[in-house]
Protein backbone atom coordinates (compact mmCIF):
# COMPACT_ATOMS: atom_id res chain seq x y z
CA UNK A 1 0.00 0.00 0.00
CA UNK A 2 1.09 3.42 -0.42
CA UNK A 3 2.36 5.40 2.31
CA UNK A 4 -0.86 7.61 2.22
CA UNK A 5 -3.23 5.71 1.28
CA UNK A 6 -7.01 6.00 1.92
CA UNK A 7 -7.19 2.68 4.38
CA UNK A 8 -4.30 3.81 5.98
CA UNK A 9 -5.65 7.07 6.80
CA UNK A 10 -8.55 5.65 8.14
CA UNK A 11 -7.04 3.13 10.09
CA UNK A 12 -4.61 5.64 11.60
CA UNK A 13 -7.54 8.13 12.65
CA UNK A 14 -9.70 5.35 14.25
CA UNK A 15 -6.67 4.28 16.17
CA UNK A 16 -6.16 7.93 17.41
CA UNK A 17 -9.86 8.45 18.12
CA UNK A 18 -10.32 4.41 19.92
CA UNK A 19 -7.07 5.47 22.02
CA UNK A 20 -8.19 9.27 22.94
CA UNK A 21 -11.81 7.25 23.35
CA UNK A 22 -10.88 4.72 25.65
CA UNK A 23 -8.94 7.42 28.41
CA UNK A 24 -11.84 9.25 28.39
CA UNK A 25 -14.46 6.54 28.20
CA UNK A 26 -12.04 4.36 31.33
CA UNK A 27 -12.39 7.88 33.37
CA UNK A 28 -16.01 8.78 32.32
CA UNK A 29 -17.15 5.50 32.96
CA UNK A 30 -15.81 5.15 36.55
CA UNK A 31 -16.97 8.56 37.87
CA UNK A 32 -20.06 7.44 36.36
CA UNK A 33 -20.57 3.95 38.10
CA UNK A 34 -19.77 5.43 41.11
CA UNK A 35 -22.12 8.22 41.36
CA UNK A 36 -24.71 5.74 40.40
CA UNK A 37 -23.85 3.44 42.98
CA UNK A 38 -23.45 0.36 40.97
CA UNK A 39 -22.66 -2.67 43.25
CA UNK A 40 -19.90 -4.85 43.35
CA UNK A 41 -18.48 -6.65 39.94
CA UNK A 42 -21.12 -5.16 38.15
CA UNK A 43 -19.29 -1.88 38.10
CA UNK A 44 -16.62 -3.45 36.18
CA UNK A 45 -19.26 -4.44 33.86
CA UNK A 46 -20.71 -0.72 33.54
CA UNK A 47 -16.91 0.68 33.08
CA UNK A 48 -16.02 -1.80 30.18
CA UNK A 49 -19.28 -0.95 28.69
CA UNK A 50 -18.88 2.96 28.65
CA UNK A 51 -15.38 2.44 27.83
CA UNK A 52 -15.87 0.23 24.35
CA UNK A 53 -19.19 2.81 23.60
CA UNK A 54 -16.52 5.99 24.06
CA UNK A 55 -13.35 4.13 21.88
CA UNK A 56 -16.01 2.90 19.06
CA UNK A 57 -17.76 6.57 19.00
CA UNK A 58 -14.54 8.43 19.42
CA UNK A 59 -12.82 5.70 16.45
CA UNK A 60 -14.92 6.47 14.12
CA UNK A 61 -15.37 10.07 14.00
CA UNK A 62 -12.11 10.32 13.60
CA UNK A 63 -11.87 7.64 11.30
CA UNK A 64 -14.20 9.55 8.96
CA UNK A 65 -12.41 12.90 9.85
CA UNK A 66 -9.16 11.74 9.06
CA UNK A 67 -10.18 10.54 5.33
CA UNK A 68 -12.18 13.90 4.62
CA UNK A 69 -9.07 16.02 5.60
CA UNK A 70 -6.79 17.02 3.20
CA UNK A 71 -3.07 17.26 3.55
């Protein structure tokens, strides 16, 4: 492939995004189960939840935003 290629771009954007997505999805996500009061294990549950929803959402925005920006 070439070095800026179209899938690369994307792939490189939702990377950025999933990482940027999963900090603040890991921080949002315990503040979160804690001011709801979620008991025991299930917290973990409710943390790993937000956390995939924030890396996904977060991926592919900038996913998309990466391949509609020009160089």
């Amino acid at each position: 492939m070439a070095k800026d290629s179209c899938l690369s771009r994307i792939t490189t954007g939702f990377a950025a995004g999933g990482a940027v997505g999963t900090a603040f999805g890991a921080a949002y996500g315990t503040y979160d189960a804690f001011r709801r009061k979620i008991p025991g294990l299930i917290k973990i549950r409710h943390v790993g939840e937000v956390t995939l929803g924030f890396a996904a959402t977060c991926g592919f925005f900038m996913g998309v935003g990466s391949l509609i920006r020009r160089n």
